[in-house]
PDB file of N, CA and C in Angstrom:
ATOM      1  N   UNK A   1      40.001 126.728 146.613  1.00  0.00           N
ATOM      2  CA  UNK A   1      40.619 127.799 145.892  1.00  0.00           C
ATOM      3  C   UNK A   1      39.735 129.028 145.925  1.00  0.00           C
ATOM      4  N   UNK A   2      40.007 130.090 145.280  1.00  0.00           N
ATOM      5  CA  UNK A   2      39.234 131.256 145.841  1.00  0.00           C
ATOM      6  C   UNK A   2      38.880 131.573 144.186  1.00  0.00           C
ATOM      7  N   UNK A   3      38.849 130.924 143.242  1.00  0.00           N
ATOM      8  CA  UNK A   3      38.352 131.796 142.188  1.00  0.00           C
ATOM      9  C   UNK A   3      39.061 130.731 140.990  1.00  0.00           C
ATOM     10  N   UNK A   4      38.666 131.560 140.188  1.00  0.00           N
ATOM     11  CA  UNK A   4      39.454 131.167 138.472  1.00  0.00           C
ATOM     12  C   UNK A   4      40.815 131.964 138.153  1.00  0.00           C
ATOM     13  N   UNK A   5      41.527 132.419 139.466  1.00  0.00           N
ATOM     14  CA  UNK A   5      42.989 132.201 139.291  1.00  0.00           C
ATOM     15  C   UNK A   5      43.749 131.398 139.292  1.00  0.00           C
ATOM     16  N   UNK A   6      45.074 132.039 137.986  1.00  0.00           N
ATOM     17  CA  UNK A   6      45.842 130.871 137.655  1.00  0.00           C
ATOM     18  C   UNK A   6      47.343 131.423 137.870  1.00  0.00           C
ATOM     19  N   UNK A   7      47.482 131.646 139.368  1.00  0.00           N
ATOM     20  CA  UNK A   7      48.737 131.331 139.992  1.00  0.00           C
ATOM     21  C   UNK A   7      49.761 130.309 140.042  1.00  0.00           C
ATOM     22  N   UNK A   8      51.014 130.548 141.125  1.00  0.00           N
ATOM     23  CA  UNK A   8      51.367 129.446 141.348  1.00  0.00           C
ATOM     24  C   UNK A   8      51.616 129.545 142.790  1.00  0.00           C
ATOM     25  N   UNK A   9      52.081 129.312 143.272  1.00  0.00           N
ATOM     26  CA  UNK A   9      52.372 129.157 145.109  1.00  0.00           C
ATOM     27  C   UNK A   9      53.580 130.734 145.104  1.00  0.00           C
ATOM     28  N   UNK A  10      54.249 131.260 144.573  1.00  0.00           N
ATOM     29  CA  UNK A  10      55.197 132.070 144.849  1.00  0.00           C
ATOM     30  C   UNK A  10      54.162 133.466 144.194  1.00  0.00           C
ATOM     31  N   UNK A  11      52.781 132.707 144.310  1.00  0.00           N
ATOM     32  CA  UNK A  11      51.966 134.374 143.684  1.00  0.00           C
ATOM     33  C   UNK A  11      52.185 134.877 142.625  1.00  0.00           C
ATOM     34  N   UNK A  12      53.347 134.553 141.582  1.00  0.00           N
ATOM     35  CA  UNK A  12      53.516 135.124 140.355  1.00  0.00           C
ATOM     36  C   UNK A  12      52.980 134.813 139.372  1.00  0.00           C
ATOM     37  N   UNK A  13      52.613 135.690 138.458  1.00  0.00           N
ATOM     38  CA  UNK A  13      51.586 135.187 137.046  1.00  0.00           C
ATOM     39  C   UNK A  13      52.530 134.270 136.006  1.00  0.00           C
ATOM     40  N   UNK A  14      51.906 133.045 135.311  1.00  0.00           N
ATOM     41  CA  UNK A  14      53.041 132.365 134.836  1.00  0.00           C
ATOM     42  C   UNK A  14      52.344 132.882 133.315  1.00  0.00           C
ATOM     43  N   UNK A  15      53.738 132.646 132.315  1.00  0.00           N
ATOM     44  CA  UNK A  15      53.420 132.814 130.628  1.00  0.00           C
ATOM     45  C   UNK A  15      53.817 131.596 130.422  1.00  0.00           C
ATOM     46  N   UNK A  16      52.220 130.990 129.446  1.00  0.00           N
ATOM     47  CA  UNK A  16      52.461 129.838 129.174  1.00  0.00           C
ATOM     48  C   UNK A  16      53.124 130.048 127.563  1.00  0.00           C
ATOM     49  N   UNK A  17      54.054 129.361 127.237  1.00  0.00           N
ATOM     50  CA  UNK A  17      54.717 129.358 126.019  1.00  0.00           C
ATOM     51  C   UNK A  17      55.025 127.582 124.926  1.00  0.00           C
ATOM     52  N   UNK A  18      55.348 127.511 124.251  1.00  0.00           N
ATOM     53  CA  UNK A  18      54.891 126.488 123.837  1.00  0.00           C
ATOM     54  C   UNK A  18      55.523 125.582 124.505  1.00  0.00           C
ATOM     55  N   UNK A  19      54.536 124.416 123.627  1.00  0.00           N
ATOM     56  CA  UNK A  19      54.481 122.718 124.695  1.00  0.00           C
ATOM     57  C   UNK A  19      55.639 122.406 123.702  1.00  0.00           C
ATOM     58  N   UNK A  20      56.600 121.785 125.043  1.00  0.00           N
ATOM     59  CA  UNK A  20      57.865 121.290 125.445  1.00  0.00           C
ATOM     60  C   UNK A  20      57.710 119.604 124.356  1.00  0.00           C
ATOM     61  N   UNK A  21      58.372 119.416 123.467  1.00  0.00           N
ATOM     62  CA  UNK A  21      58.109 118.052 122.241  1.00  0.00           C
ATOM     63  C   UNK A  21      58.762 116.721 123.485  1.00  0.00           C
ATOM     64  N   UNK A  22      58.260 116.231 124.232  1.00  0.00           N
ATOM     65  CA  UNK A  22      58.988 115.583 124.880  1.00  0.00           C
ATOM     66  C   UNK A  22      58.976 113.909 124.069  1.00  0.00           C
ATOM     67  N   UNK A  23      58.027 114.386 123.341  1.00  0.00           N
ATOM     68  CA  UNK A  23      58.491 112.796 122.332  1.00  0.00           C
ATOM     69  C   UNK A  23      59.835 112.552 121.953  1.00  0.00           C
ATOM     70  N   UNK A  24      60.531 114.130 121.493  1.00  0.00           N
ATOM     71  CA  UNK A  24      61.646 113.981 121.507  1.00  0.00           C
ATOM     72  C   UNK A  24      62.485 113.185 122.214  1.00  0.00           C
ATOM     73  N   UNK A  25      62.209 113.377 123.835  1.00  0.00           N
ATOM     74  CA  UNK A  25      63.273 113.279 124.836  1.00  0.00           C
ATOM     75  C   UNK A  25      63.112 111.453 125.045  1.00  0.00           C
ATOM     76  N   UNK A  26      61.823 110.997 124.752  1.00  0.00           N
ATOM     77  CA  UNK A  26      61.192 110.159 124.776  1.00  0.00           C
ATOM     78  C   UNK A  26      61.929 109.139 123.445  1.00  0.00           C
ATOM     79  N   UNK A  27      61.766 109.057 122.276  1.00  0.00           N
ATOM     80  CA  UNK A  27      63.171 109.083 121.039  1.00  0.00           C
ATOM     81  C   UNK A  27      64.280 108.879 121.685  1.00  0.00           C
ATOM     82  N   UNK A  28      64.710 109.998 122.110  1.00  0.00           N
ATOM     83  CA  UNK A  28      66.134 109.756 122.025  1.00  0.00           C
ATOM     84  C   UNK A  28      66.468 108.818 123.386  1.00  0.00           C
ATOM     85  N   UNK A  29      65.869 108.907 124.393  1.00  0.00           N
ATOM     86  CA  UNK A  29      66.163 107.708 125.726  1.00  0.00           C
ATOM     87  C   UNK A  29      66.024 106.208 124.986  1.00  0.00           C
ATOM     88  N   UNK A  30      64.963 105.607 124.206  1.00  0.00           N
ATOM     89  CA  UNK A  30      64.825 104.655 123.321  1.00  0.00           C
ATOM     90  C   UNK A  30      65.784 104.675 123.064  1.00  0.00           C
ATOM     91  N   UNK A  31      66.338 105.697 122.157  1.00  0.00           N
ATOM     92  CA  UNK A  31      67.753 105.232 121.586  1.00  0.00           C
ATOM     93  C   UNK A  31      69.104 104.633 122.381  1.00  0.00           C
ATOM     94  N   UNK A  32      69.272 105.825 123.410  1.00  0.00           N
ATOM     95  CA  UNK A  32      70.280 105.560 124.360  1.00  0.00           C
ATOM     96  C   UNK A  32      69.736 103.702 125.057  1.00  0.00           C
ATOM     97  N   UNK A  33      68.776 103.219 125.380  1.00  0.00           N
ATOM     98  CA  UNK A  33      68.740 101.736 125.778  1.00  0.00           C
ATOM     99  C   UNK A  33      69.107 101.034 124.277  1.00  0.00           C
ATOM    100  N   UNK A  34      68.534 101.354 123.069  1.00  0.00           N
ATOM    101  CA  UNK A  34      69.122 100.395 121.958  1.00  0.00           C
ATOM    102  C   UNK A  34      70.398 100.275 121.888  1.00  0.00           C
ATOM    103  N   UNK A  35      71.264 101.023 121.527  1.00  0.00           N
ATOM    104  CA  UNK A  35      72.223 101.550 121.746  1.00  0.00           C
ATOM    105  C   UNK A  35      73.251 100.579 122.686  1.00  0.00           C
ATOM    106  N   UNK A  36      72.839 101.053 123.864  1.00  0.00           N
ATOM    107  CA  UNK A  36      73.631 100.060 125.015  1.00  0.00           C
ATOM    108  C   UNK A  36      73.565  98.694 125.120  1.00  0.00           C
ATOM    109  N   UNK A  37      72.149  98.007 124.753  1.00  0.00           N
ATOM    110  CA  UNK A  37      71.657  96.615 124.027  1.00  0.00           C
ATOM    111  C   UNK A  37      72.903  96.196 122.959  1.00  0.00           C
ATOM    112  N   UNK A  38      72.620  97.057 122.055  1.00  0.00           N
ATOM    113  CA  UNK A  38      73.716  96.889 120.881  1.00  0.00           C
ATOM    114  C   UNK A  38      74.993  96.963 121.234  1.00  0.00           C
ATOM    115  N   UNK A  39      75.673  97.661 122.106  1.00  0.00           N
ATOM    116  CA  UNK A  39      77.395  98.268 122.365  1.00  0.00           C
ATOM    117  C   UNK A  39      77.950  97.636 123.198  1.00  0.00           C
ATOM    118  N   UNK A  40      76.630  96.938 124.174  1.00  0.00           N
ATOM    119  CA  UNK A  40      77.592  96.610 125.485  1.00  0.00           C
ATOM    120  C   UNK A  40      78.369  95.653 125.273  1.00  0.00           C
ATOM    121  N   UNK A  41      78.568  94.544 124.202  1.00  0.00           N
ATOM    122  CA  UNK A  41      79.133  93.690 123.849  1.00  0.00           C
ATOM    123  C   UNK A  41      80.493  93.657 123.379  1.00  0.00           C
ATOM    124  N   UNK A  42      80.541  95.108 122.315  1.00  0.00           N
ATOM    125  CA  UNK A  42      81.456  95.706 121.999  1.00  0.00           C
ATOM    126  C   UNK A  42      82.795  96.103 122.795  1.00  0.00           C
ATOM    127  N   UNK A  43      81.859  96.993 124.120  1.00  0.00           N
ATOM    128  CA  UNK A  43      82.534  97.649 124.758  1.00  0.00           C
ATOM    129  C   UNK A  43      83.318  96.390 125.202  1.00  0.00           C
ATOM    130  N   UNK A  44      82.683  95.634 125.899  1.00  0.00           N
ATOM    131  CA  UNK A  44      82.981  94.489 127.032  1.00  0.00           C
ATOM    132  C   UNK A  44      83.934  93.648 126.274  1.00  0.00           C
ATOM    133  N   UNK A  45      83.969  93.474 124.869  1.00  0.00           N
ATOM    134  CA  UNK A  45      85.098  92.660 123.830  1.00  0.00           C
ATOM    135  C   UNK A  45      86.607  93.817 123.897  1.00  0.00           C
ATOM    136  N   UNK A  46      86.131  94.941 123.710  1.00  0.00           N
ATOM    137  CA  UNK A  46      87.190  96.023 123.715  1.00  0.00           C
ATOM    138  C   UNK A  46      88.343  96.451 124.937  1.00  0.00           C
ATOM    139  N   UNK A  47      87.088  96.464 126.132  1.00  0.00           N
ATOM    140  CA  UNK A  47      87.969  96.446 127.151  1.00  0.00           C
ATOM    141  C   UNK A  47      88.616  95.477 128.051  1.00  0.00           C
ATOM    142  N   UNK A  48      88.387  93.926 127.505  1.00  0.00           N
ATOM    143  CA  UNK A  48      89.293  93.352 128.205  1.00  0.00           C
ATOM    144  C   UNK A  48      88.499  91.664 128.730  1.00  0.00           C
ATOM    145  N   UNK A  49      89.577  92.227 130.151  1.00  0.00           N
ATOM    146  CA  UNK A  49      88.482  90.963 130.647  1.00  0.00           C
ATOM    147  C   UNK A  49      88.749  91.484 132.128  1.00  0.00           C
ATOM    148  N   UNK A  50      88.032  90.979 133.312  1.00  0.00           N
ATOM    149  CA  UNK A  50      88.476  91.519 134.775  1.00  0.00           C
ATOM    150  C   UNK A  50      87.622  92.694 135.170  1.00  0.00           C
ATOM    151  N   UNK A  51      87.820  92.756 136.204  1.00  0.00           N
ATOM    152  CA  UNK A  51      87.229  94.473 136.760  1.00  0.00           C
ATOM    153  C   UNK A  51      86.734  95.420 136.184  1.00  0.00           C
ATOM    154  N   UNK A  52      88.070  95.330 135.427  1.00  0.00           N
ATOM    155  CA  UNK A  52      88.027  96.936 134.095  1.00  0.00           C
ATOM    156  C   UNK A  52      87.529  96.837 133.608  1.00  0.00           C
ATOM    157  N   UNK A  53      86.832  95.384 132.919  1.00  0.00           N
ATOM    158  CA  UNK A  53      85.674  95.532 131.843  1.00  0.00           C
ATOM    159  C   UNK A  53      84.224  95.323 132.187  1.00  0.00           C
ATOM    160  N   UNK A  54      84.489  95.020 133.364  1.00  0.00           N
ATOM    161  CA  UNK A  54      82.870  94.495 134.187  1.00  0.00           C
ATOM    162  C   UNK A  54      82.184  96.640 134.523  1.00  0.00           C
ATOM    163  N   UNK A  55      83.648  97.179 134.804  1.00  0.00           N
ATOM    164  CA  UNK A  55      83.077  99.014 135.796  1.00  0.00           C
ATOM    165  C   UNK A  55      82.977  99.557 134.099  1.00  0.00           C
ATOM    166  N   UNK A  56      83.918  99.413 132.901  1.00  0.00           N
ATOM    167  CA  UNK A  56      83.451  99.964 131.545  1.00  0.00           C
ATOM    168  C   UNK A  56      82.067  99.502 131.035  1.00  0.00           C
ATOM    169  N   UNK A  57      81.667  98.197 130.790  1.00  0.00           N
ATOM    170  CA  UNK A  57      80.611  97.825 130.416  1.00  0.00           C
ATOM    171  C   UNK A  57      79.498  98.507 130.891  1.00  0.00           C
ATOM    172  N   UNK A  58      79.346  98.259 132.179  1.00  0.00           N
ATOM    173  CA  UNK A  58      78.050  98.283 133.141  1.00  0.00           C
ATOM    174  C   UNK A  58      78.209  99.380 133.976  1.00  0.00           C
ATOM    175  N   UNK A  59      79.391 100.266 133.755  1.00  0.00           N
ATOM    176  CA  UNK A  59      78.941 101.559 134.697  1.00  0.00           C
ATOM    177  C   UNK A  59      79.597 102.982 134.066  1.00  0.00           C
ATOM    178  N   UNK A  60      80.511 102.280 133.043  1.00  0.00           N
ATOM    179  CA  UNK A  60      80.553 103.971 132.427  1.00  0.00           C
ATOM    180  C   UNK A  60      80.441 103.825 131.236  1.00  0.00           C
ATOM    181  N   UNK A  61      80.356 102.817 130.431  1.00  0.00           N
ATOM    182  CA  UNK A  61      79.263 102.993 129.130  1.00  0.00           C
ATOM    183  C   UNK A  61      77.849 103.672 129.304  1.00  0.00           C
ATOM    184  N   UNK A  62      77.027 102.950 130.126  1.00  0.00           N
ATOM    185  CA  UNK A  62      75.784 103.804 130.424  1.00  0.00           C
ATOM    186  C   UNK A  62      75.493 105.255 131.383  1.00  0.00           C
ATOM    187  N   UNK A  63      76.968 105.527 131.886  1.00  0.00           N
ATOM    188  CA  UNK A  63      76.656 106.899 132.347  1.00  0.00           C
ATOM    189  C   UNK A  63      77.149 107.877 131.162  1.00  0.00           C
ATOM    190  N   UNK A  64      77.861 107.573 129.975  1.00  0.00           N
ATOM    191  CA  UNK A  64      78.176 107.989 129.003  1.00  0.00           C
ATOM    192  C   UNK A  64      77.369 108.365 127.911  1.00  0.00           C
ATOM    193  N   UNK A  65      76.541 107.601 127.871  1.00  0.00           N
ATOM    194  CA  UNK A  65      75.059 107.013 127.146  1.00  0.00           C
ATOM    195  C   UNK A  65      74.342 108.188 127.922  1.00  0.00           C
ATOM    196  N   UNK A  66      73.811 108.203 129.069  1.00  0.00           N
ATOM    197  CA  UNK A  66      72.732 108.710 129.651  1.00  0.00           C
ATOM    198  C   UNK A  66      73.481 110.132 129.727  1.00  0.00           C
ATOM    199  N   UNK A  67      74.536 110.499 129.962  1.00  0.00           N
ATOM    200  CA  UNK A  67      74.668 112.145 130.253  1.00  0.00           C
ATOM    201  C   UNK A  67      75.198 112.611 128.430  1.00  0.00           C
ATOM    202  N   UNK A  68      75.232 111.791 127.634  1.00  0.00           N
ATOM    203  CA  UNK A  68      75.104 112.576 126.386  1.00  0.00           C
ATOM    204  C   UNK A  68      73.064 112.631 125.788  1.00  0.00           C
ATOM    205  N   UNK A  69      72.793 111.684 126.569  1.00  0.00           N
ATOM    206  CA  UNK A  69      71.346 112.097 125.948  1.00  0.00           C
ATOM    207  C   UNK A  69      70.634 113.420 127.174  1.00  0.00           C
ATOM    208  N   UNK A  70      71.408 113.468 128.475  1.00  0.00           N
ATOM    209  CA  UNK A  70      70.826 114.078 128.986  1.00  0.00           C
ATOM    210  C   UNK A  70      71.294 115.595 128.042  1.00  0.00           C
ATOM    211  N   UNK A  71      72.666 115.992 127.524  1.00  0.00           N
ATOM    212  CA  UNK A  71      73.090 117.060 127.676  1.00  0.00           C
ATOM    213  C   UNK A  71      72.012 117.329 125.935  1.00  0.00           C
ATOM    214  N   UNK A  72      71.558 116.283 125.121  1.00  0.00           N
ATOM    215  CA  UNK A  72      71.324 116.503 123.904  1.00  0.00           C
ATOM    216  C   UNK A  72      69.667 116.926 124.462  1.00  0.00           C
ATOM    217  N   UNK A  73      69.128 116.956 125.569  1.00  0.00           N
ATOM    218  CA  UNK A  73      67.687 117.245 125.969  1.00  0.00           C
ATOM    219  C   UNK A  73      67.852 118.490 126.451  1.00  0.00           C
ATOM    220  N   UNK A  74      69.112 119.057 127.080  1.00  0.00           N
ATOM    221  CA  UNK A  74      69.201 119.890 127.163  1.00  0.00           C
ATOM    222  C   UNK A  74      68.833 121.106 126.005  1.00  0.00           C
ATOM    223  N   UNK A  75      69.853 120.895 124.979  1.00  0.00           N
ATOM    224  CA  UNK A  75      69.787 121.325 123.944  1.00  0.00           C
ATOM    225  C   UNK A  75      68.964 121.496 123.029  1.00  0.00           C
ATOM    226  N   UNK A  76      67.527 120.289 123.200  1.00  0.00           N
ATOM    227  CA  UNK A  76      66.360 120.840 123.004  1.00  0.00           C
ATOM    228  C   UNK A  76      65.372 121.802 123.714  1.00  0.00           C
ATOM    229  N   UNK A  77      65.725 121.381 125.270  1.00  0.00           N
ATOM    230  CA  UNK A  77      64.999 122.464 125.626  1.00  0.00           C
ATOM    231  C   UNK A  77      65.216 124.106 125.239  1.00  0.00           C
ATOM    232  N   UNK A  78      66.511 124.293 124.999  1.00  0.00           N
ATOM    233  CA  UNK A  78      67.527 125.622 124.869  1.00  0.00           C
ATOM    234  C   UNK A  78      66.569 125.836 123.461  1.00  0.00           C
ATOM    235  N   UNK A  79      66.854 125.218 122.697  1.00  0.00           N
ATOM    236  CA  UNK A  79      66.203 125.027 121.237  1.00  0.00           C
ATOM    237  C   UNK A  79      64.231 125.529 121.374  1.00  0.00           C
ATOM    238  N   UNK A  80      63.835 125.132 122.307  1.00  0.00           N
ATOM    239  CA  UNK A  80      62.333 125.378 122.215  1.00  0.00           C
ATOM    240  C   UNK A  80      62.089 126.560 123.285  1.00  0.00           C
ATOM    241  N   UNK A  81      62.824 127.375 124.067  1.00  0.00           N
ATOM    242  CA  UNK A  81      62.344 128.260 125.136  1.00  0.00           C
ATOM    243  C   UNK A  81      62.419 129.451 123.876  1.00  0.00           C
ATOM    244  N   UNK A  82      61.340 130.021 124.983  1.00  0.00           N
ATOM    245  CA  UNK A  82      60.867 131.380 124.123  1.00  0.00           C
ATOM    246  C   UNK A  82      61.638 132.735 124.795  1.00  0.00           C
TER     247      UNK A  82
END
């Protein structure tokens, strides 16, 4: 390196602003696996029996799960930018 600059590769000066709570994001993923631990049973009693309940259980319960915790991390980040 050529010194005690604190670049980045596109040469621009960065502003550091506050640290990102990712315990948060960290929380709430915990939750989303308890959660699915706890529901999938539910779901899988609810929807049936066959196909339909094998692709509900195991593939859109947990993409349901995971893109509401993704969109709620979102919303923290929105929540913490300066």
């Amino acid at each position: 390196m050529t010194g005690n600059q604190e670049t980045n590769l596109a040469g621009r000066e960065e502003i550091i602003g506050r640290k990102y709570p990712i315990i948060l994001e960290r929380i709430l993923f915990l939750g989303v696996v308890i959660i699915f631990i706890l529901g999938y049973q539910e779901v899988s009693d609810k929807t049936g029996e066959g196909v339909v309940s094998l692709v509900s259980t195991w593939c859109l319960f947990p993409f349901v799960l995971l893109f509401s915790a993704e969109m709620i991390g979102r919303v923290i980040q929105a929540i913490n930018r300066d």
